[in-house]
C-alpha atoms as a PDB file:
ATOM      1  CA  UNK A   1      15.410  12.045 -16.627  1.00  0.00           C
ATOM      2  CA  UNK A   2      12.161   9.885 -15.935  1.00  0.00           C
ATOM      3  CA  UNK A   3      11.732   6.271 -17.642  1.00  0.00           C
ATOM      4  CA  UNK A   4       9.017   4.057 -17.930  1.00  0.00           C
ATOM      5  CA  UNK A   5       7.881   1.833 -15.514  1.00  0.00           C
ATOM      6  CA  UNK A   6       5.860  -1.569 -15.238  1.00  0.00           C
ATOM      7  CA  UNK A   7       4.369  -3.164 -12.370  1.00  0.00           C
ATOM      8  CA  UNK A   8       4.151  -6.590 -12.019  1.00  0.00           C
ATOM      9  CA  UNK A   9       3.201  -8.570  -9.456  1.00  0.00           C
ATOM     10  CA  UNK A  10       2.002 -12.154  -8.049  1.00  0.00           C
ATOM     11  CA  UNK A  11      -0.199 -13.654  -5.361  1.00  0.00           C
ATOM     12  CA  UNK A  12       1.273 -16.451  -3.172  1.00  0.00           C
ATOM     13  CA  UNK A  13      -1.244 -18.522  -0.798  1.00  0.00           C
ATOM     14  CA  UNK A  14       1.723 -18.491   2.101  1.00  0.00           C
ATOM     15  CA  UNK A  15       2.401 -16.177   4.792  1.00  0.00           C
ATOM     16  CA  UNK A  16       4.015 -12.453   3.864  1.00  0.00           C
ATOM     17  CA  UNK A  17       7.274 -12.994   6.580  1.00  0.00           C
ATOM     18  CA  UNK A  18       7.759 -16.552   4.868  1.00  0.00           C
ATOM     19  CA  UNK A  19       7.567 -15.507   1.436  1.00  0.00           C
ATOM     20  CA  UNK A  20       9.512 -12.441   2.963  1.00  0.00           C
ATOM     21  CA  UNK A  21      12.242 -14.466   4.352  1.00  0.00           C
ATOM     22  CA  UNK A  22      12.942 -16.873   1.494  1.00  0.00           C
ATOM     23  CA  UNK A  23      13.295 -13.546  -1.079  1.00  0.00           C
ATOM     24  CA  UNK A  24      15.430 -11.736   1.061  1.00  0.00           C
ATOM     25  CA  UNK A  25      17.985 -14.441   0.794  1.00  0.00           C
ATOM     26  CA  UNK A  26      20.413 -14.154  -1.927  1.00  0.00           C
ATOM     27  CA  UNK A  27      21.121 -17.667  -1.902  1.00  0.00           C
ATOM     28  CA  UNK A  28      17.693 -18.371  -2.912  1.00  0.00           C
ATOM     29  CA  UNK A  29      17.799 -16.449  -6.142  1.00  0.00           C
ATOM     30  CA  UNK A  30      18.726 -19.361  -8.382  1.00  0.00           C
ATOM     31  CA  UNK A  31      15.878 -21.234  -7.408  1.00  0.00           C
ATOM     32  CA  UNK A  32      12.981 -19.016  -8.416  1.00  0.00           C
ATOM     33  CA  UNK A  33      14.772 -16.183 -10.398  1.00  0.00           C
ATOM     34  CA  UNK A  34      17.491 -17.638 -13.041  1.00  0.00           C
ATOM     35  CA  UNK A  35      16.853 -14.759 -15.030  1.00  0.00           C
ATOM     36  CA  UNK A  36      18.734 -12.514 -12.854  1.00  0.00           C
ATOM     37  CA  UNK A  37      20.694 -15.116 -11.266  1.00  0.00           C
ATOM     38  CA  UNK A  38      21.891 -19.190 -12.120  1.00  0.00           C
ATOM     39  CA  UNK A  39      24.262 -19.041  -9.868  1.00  0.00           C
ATOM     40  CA  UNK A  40      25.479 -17.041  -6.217  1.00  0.00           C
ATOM     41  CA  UNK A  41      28.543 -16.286  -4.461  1.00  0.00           C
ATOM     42  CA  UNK A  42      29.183 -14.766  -1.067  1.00  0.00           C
ATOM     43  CA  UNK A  43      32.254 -13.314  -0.654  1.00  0.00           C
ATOM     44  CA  UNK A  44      32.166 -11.460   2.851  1.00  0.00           C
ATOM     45  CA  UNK A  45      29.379  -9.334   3.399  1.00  0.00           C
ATOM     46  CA  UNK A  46      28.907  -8.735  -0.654  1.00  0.00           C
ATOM     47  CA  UNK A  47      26.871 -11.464  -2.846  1.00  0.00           C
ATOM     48  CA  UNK A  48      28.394 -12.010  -6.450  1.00  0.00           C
ATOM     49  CA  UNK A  49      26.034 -13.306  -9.295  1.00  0.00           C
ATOM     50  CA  UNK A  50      26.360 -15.000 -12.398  1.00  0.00           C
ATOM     51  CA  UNK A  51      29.724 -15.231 -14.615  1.00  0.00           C
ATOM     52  CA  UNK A  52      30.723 -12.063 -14.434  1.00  0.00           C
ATOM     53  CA  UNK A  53      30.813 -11.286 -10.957  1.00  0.00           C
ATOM     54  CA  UNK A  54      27.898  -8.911 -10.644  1.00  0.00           C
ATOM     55  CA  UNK A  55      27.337  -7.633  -7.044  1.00  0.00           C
ATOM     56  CA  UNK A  56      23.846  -7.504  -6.098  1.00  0.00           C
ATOM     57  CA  UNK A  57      23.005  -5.589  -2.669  1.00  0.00           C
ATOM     58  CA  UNK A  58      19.631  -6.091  -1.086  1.00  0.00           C
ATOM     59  CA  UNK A  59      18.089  -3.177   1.179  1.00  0.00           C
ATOM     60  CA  UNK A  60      18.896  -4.202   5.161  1.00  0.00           C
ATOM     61  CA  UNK A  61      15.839  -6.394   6.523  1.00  0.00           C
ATOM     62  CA  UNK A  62      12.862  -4.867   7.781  1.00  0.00           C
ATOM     63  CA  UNK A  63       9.590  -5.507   8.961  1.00  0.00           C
ATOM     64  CA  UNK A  64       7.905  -3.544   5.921  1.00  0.00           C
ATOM     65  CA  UNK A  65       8.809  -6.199   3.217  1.00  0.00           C
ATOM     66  CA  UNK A  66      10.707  -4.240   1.356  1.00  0.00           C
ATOM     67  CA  UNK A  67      12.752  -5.945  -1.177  1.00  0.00           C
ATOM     68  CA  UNK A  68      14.487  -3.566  -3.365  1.00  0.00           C
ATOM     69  CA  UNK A  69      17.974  -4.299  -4.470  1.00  0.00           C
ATOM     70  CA  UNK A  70      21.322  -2.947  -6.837  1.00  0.00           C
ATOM     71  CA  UNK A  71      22.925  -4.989  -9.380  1.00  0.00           C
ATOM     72  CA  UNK A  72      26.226  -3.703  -9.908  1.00  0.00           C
ATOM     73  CA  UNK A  73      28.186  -4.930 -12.877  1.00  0.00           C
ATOM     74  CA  UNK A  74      31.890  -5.104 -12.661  1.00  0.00           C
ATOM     75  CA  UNK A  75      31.843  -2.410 -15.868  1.00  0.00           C
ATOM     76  CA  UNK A  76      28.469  -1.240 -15.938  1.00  0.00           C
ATOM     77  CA  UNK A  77      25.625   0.869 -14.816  1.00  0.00           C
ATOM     78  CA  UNK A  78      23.746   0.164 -11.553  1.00  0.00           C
ATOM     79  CA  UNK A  79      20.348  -1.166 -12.239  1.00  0.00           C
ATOM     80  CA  UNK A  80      17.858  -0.332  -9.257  1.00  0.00           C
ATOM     81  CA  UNK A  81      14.998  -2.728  -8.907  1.00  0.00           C
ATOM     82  CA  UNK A  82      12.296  -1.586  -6.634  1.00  0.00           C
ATOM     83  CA  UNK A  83      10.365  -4.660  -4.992  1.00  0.00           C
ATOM     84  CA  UNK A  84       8.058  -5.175  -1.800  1.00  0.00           C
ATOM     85  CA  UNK A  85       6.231  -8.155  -0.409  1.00  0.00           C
ATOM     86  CA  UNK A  86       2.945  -7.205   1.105  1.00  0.00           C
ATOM     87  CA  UNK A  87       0.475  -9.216   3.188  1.00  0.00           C
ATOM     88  CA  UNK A  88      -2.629 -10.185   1.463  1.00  0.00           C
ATOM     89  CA  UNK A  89      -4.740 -12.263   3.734  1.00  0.00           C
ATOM     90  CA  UNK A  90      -3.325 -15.294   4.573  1.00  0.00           C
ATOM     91  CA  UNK A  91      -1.013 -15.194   1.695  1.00  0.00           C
ATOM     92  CA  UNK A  92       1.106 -12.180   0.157  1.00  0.00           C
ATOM     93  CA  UNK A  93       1.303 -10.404  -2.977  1.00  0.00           C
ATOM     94  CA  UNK A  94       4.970  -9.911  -4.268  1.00  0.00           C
ATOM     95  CA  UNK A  95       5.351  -6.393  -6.402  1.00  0.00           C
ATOM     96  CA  UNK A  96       8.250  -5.467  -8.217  1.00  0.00           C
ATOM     97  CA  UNK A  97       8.314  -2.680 -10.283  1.00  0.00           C
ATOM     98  CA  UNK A  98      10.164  -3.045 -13.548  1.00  0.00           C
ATOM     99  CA  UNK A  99      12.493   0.290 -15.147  1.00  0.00           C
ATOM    100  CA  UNK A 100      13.358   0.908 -18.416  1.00  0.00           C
ATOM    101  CA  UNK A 101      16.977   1.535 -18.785  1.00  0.00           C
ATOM    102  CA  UNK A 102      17.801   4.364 -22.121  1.00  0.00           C
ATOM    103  CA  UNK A 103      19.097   2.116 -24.191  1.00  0.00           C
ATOM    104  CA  UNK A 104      16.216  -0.512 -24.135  1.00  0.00           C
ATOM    105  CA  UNK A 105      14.179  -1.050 -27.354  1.00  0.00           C
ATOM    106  CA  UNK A 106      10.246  -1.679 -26.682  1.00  0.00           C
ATOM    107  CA  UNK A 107      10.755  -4.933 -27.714  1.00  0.00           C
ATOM    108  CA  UNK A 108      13.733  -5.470 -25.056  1.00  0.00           C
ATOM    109  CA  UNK A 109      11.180  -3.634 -22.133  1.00  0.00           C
ATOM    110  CA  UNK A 110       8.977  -6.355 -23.411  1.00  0.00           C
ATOM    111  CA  UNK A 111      11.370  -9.223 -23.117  1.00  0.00           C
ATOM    112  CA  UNK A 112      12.413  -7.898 -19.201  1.00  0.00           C
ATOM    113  CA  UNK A 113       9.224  -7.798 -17.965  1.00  0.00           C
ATOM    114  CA  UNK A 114       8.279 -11.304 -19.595  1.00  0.00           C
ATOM    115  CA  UNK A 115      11.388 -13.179 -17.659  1.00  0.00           C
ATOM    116  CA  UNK A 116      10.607 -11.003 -14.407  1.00  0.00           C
ATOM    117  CA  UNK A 117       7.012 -12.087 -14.790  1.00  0.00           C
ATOM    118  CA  UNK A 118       8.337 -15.739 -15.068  1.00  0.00           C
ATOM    119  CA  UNK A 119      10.788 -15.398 -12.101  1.00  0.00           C
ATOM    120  CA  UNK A 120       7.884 -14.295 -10.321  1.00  0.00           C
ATOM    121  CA  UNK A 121       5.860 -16.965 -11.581  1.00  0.00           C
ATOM    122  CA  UNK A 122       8.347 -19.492 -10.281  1.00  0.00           C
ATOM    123  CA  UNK A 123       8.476 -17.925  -6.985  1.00  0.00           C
ATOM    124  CA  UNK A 124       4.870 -18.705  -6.194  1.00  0.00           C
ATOM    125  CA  UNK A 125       5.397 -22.054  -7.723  1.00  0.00           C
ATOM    126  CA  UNK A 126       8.198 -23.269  -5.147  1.00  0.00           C
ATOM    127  CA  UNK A 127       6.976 -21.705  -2.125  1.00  0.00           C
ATOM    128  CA  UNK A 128       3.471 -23.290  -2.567  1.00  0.00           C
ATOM    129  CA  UNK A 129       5.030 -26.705  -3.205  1.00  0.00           C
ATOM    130  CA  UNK A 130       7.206 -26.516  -0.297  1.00  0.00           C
ATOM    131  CA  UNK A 131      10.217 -26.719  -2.517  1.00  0.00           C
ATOM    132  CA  UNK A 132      12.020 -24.266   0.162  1.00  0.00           C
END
């Protein structure tokens, strides 16, 4: 079965491997992306987020920038989130490419990509300012 996708994306005036490093650290979620994550737990080699325990699982590093990740819910369907950093200059660009899970309502697609434009947003925001 094929779903719909979005692409979304921003441009950050600081160097791909920083803006690399920073996203590929769990820990950092809270900072730039509440709306997947307001809080972060390591447990061991897994990362817990948010209330109910959600495990998210990043790809292993590598020198391609690729970001995607799993959130597992404890009684739930994986959600796959495909994302990449790519070098744009001096700066990067940040993609992540937004799914449409079945039971989503245009209006809820809507909503999803809003807050993962806005986490995005926020990403640029703090690694410009040096809030790192």
């Amino acid at each position: 079965m094929t779903s719909a996708s979005r692409y979304l994306s921003e441009r950050i005036d600081v160097p791909a491997g920083d803006v690399y490093t920073f996203t590929s650290d769990p820990a950092n979620l809270p900072a730039w992306a509440p709306g997947l994550a307001t809080s972060v737990t390591r447990e061991g080699d897994r990362w817990l987020i948010g209330d109910d325990g959600a495990e998210l699982v990043f790809t292993p590093r590598n020198e391609l920038g690729v970001l995607d990740h799993w959130v597992r819910p404890p009684d739930g369907d994986e959600v796959y989130a495909p994302m990449r950093v790519i070098p744009d200059g001096d700066g990067a660009e940040i993609m992540f490419t937004l799914r449409r899970l079945p039971w989503m309502t245009d209006d809820d697609f809507d909503q999803d990509a809003d807050a993962v434009q806005a986490d995005l947003t926020r990403l640029k925001e703090v690694l410009e300012s040096g809030r790192r």
